[in-house]
N, C-alpha and C. Protein backbone atom coordinates (compact mmCIF):
# COMPACT_ATOMS: atom_id res chain seq x y z
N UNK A 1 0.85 -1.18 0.00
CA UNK A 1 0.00 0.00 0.00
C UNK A 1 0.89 1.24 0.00
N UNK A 2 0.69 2.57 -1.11
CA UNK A 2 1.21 3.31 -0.90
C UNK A 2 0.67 4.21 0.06
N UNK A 3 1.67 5.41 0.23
CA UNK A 3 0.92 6.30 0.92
C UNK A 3 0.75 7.40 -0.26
N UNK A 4 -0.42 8.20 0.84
CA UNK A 4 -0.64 9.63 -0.38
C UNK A 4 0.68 10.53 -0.25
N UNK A 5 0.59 11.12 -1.59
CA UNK A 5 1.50 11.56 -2.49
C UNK A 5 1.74 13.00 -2.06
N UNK A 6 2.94 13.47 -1.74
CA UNK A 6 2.92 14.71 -1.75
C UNK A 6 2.53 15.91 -2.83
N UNK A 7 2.67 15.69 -3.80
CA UNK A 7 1.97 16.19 -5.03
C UNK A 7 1.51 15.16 -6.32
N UNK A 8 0.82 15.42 -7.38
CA UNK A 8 0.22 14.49 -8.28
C UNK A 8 0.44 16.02 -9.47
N UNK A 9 0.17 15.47 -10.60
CA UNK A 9 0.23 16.12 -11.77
C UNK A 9 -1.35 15.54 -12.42
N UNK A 10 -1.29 16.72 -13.01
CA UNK A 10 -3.13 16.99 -13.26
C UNK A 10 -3.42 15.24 -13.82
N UNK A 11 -2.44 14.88 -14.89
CA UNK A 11 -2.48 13.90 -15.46
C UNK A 11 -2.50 12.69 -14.96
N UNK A 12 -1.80 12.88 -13.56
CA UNK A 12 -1.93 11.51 -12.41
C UNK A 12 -3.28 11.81 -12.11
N UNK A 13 -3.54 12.91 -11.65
CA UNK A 13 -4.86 12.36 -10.79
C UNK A 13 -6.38 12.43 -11.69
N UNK A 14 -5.92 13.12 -13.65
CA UNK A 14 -7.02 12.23 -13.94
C UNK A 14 -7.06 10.91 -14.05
N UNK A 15 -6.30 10.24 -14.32
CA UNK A 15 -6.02 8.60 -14.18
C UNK A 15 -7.06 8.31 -13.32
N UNK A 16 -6.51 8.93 -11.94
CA UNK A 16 -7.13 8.49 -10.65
C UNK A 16 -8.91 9.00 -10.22
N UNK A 17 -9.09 10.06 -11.09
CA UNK A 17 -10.36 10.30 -10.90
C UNK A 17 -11.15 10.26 -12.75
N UNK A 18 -10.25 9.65 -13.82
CA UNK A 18 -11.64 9.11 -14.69
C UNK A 18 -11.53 10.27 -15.63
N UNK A 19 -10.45 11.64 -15.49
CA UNK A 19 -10.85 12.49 -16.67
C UNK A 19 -10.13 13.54 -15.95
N UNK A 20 -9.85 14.47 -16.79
CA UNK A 20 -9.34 16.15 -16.28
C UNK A 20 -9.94 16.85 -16.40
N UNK A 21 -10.62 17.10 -15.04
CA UNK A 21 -11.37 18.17 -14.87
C UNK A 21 -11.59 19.12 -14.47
N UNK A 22 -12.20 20.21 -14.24
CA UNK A 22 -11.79 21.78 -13.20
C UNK A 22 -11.26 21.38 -11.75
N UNK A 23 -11.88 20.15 -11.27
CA UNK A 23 -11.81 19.90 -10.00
C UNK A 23 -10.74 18.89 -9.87
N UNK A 24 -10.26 18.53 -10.76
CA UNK A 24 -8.75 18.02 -10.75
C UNK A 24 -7.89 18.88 -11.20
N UNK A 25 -8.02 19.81 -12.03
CA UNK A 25 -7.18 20.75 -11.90
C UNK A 25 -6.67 21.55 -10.62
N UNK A 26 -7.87 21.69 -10.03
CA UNK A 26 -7.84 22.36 -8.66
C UNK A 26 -7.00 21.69 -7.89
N UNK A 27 -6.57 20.69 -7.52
CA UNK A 27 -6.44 19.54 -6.74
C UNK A 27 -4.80 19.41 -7.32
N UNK A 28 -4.72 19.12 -8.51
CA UNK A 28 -3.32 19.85 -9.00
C UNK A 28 -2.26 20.60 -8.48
N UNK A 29 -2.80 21.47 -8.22
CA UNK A 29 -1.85 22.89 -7.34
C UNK A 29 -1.93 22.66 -6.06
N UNK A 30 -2.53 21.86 -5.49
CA UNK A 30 -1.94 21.64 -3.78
C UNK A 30 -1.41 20.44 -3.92
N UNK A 31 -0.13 20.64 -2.86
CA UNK A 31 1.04 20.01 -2.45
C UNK A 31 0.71 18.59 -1.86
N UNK A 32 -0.44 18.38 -1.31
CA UNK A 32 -1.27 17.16 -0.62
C UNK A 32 -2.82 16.93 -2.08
N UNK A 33 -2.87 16.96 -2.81
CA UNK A 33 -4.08 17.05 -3.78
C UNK A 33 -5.03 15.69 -2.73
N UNK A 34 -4.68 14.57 -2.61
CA UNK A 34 -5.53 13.67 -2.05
C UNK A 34 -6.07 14.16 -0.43
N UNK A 35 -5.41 14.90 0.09
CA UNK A 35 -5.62 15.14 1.44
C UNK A 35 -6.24 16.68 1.49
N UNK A 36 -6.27 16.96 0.33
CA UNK A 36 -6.91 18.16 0.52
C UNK A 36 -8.12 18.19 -0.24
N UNK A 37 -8.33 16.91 -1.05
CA UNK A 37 -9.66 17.08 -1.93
C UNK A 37 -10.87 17.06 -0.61
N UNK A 38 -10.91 16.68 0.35
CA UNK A 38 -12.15 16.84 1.09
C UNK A 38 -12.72 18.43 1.68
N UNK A 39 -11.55 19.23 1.83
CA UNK A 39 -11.83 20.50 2.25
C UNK A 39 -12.22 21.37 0.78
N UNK A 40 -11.44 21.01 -0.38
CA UNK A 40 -11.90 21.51 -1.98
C UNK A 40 -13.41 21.25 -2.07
N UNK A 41 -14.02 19.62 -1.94
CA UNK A 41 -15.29 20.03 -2.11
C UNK A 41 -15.73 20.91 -1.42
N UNK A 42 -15.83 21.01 0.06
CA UNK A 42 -16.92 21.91 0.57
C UNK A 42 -16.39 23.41 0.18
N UNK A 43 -15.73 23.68 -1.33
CA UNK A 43 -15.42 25.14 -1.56
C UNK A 43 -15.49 25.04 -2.73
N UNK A 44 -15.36 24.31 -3.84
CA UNK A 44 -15.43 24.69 -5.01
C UNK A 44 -17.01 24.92 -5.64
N UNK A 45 -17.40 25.27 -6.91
CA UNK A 45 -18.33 25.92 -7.49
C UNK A 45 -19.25 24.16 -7.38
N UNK A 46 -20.46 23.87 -7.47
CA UNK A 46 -21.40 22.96 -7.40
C UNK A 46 -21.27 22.05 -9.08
N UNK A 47 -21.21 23.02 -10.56
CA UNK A 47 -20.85 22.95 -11.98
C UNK A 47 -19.46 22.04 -11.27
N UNK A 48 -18.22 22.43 -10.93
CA UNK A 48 -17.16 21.91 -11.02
C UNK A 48 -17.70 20.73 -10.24
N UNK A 49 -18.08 20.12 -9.24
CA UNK A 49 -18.24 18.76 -8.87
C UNK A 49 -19.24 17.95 -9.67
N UNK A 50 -19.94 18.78 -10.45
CA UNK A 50 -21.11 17.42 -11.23
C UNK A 50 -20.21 17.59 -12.58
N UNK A 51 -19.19 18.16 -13.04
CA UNK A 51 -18.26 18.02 -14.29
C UNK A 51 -17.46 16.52 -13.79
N UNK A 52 -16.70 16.80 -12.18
CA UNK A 52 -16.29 15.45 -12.25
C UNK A 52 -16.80 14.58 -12.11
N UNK A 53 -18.04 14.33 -11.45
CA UNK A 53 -18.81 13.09 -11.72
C UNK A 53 -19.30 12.69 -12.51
N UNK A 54 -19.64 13.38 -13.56
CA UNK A 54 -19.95 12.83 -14.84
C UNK A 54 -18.61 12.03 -15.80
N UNK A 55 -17.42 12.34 -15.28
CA UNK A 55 -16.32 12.04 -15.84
C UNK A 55 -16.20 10.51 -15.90
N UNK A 56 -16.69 10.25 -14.27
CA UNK A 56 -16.64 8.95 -13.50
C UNK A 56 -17.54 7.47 -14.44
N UNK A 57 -17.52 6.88 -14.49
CA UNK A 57 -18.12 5.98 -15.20
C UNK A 57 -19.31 5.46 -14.09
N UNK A 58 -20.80 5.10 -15.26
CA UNK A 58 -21.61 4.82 -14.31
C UNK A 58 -21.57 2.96 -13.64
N UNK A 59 -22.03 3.28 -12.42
CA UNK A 59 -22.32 1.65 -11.73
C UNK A 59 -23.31 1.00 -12.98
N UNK A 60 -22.33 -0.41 -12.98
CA UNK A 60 -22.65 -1.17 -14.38
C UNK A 60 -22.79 -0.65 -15.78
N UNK A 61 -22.32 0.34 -15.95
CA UNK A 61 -21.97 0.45 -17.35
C UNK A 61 -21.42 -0.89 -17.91
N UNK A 62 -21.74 -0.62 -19.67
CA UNK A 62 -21.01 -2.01 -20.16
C UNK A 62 -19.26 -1.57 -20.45
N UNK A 63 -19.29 -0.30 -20.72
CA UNK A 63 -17.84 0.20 -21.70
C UNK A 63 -17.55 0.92 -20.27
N UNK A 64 -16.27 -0.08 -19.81
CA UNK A 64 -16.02 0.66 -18.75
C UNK A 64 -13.80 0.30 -18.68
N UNK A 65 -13.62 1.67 -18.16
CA UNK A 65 -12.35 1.26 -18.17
C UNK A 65 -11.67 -0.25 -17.67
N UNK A 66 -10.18 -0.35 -17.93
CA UNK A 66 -9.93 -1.51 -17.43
C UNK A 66 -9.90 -1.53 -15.20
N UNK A 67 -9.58 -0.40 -14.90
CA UNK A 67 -9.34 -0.14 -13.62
C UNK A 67 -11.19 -0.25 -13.18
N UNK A 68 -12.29 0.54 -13.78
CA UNK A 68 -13.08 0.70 -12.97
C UNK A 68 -14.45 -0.53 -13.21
N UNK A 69 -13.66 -1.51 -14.16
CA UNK A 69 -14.18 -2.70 -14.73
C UNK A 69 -13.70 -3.65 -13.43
N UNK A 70 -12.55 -3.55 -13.43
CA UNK A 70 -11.85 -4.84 -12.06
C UNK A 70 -12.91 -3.89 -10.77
N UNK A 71 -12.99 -2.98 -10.72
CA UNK A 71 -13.37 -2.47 -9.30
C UNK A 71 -14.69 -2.97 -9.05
N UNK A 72 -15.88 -2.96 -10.53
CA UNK A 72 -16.70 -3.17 -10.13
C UNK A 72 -17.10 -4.17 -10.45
N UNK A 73 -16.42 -5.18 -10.64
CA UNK A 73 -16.53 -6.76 -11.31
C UNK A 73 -17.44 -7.07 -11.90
N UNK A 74 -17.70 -8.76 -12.06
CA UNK A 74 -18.49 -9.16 -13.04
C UNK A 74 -19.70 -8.30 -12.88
N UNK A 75 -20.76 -9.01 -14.54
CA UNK A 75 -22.26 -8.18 -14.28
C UNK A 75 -22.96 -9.29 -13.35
N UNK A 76 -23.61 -8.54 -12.64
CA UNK A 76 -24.51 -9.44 -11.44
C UNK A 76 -26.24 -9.98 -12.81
N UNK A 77 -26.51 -10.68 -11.69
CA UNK A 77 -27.99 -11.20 -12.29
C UNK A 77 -28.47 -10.31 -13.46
N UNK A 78 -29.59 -10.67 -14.59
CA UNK A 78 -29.73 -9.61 -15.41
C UNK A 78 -30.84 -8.44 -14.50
N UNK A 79 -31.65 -9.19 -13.56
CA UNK A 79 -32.60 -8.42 -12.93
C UNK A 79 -31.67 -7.17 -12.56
N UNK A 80 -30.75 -7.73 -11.47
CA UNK A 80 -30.48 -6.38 -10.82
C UNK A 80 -29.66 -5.73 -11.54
N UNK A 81 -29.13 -6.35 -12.79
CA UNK A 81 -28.34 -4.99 -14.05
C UNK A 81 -29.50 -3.96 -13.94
N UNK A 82 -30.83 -5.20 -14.34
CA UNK A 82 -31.97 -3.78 -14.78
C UNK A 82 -32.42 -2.82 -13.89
N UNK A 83 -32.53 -3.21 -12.58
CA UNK A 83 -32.86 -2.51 -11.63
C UNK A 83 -31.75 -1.35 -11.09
N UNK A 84 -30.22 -1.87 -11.34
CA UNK A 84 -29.55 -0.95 -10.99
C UNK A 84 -29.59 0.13 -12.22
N UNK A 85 -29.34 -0.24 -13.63
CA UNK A 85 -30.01 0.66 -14.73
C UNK A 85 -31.21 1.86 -14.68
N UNK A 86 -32.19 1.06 -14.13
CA UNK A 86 -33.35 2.34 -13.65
C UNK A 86 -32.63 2.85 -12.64
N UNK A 87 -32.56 2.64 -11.80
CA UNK A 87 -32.24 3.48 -10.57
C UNK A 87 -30.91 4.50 -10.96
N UNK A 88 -30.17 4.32 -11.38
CA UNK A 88 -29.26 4.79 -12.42
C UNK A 88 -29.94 6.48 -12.54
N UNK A 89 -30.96 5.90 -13.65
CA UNK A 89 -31.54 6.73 -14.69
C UNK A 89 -32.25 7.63 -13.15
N UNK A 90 -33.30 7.18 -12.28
CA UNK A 90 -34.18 8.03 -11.38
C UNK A 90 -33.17 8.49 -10.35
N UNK A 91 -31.91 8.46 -10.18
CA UNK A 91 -31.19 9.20 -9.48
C UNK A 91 -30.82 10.23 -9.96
N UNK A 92 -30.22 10.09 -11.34
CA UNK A 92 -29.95 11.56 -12.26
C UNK A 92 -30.73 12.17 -12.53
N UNK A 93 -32.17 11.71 -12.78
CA UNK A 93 -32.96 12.48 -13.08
C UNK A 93 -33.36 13.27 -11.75
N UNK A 94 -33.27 12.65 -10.29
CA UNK A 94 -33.37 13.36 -9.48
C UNK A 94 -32.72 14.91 -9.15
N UNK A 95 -31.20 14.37 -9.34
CA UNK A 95 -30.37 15.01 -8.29
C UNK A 95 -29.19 15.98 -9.57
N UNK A 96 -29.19 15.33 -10.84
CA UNK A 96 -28.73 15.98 -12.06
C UNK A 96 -27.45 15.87 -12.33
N UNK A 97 -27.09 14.84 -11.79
CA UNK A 97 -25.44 14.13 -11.40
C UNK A 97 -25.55 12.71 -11.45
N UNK A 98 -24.01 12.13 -12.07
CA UNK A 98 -24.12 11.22 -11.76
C UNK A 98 -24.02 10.16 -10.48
N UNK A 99 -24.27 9.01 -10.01
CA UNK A 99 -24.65 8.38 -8.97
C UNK A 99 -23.01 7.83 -8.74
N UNK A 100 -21.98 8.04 -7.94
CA UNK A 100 -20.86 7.68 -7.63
C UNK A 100 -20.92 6.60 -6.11
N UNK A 101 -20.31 5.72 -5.96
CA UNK A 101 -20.02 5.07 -5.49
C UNK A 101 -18.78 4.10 -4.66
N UNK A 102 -18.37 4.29 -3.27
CA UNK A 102 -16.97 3.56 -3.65
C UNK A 102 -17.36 2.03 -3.31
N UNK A 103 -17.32 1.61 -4.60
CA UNK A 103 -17.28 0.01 -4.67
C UNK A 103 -16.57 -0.94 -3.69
N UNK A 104 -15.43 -1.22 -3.30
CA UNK A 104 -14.73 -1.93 -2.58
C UNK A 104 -14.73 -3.41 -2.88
N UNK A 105 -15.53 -3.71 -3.87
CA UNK A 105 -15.82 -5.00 -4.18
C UNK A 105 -17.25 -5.89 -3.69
N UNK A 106 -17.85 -5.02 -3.46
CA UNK A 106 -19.46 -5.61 -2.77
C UNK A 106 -20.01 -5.53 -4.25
N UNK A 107 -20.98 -6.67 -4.00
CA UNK A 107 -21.93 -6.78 -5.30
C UNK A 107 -22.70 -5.67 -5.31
N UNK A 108 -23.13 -5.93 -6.58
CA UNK A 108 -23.84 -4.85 -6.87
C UNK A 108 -25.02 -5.20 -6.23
N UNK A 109 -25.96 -6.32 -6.00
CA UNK A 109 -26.99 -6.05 -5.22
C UNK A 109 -27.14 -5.48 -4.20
N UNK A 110 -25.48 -5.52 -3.42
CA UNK A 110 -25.33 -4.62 -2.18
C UNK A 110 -25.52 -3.24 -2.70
N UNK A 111 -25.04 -2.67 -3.69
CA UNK A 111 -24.99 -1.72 -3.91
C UNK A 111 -26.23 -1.02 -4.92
N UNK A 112 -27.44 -1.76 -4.81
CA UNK A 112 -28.53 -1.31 -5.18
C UNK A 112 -28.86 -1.12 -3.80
N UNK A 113 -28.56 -1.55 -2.75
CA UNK A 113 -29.53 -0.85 -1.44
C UNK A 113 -28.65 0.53 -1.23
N UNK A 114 -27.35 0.53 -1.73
CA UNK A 114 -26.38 2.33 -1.26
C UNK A 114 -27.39 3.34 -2.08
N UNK A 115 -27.46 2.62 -2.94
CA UNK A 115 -27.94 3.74 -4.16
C UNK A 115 -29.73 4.03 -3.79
N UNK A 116 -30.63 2.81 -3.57
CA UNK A 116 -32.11 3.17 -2.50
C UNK A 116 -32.05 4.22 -1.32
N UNK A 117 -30.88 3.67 -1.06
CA UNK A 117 -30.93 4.82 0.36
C UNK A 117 -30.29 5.99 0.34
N UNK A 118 -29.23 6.44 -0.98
CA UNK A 118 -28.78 7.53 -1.12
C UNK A 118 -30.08 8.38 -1.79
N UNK A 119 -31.06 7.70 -2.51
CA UNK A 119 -32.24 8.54 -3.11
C UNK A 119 -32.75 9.49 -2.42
N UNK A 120 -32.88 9.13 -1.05
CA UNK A 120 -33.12 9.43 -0.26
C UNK A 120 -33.01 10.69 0.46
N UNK A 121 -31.50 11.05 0.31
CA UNK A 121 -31.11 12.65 0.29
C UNK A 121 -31.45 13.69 -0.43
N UNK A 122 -31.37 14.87 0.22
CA UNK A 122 -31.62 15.91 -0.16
C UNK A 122 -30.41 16.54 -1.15
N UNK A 123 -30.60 17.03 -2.46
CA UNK A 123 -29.66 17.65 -3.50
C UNK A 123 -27.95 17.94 -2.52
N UNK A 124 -28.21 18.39 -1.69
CA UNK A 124 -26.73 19.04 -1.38
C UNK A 124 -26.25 18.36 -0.44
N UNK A 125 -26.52 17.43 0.36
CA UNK A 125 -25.99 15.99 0.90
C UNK A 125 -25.52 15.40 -0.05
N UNK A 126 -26.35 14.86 -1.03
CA UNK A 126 -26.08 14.30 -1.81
C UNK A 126 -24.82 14.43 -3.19
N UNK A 127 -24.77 15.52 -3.39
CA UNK A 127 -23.65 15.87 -4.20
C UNK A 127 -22.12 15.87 -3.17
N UNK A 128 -22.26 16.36 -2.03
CA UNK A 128 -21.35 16.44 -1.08
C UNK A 128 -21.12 14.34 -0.68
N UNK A 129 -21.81 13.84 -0.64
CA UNK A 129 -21.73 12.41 -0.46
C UNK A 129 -21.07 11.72 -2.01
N UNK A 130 -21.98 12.11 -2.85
CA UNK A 130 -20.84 11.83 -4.42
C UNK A 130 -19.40 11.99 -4.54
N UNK A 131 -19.00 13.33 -4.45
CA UNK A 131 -17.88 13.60 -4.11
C UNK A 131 -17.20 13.26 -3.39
N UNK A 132 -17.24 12.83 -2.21
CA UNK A 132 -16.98 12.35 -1.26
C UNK A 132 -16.38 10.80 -1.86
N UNK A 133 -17.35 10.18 -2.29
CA UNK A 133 -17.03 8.94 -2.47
C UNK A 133 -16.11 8.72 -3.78
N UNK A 134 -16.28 9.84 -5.21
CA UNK A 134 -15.07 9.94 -5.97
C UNK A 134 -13.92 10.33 -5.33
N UNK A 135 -13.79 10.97 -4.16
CA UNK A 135 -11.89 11.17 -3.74
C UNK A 135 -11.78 9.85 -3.09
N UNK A 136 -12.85 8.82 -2.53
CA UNK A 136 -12.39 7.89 -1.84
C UNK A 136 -12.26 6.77 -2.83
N UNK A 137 -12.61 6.75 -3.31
CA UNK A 137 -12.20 6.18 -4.84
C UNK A 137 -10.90 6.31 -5.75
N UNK A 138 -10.80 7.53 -5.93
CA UNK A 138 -9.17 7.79 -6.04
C UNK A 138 -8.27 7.59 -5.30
N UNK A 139 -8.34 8.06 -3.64
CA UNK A 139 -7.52 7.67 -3.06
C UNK A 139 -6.80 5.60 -2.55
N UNK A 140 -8.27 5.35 -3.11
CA UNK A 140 -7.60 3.99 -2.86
C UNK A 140 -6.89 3.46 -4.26
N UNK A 141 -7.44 4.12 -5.69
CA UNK A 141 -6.57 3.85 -6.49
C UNK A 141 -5.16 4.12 -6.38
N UNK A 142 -4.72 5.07 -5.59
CA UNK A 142 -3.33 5.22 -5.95
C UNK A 142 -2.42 4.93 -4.55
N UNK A 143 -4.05 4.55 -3.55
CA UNK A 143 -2.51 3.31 -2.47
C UNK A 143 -2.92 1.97 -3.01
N UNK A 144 -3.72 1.11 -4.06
CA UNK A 144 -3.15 -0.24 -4.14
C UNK A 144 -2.91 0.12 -5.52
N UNK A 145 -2.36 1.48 -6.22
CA UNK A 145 -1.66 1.06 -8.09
C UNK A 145 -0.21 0.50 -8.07
């Protein structure tokens, strides 16, 4: 396991977060980027955090990188593809972002009840909980790369 990095280059940490975005740019210029992305969300513009989550690939997509393919392993049952698919779709349509997740390796049926009960929140929990879970997502990419 590594530890976090004293600095990253925009280009490391799109690797690590799925795309280069305002909010990896941001993250860029501090000396700790992983240790400081939690105090960045609760300051950057609301546009810059749903730019990076959209970057992120969705739970069960078919075309998915090779990193966020191993993360979220095989496809489960076809039911709960479909069910996680809608729910997918009635979360964005809720909240106008995409639905982020840190996988850890739980099935996805586990992770149709994260996503039931994240519905649940109110818009700005909820984007603050997204985010949240893309830096924890990155950060474990780059202590087991």
């Amino acid at each position: 396991m590594r530890e976090l990095p004293r600095q990253l280059t925009a280009d490391e940490l799109a690797a690590l977060f799925e795309g280069r975005t305002r909010f990896v740019e941001r993250l860029a210029r501090h000396e700790h980027p992983l240790e400081a992305a939690d105090e960045l969300i609760a300051s950057v513009p609301e546009d810059e955090l749903v730019e990076a989550l959209a970057a992120h690939p969705q739970i069960g997509a078919r075309h998915l990188s090779s990193r966020s393919a191993a993360e979220q392993g095989e496809h489960a049952d076809p039911v709960v593809e479909t069910e996680l698919a809608y729910l997918n779709q009635v979360y964005e349509e809720k909240f106008g972002f995409r639905f982020v997740v840190f996988v850890a390796g739980r099935a996805k049926v586990e992770i149709l009840d994260v996503l039931r009960a994240r519905l649940e929140h109110d818009r700005d929990d909820e984007l603050r909980t997204a985010a949240g879970e893309l830096v924890a997502i990155a950060r474990d990419r780059w202590e087991h790369a």
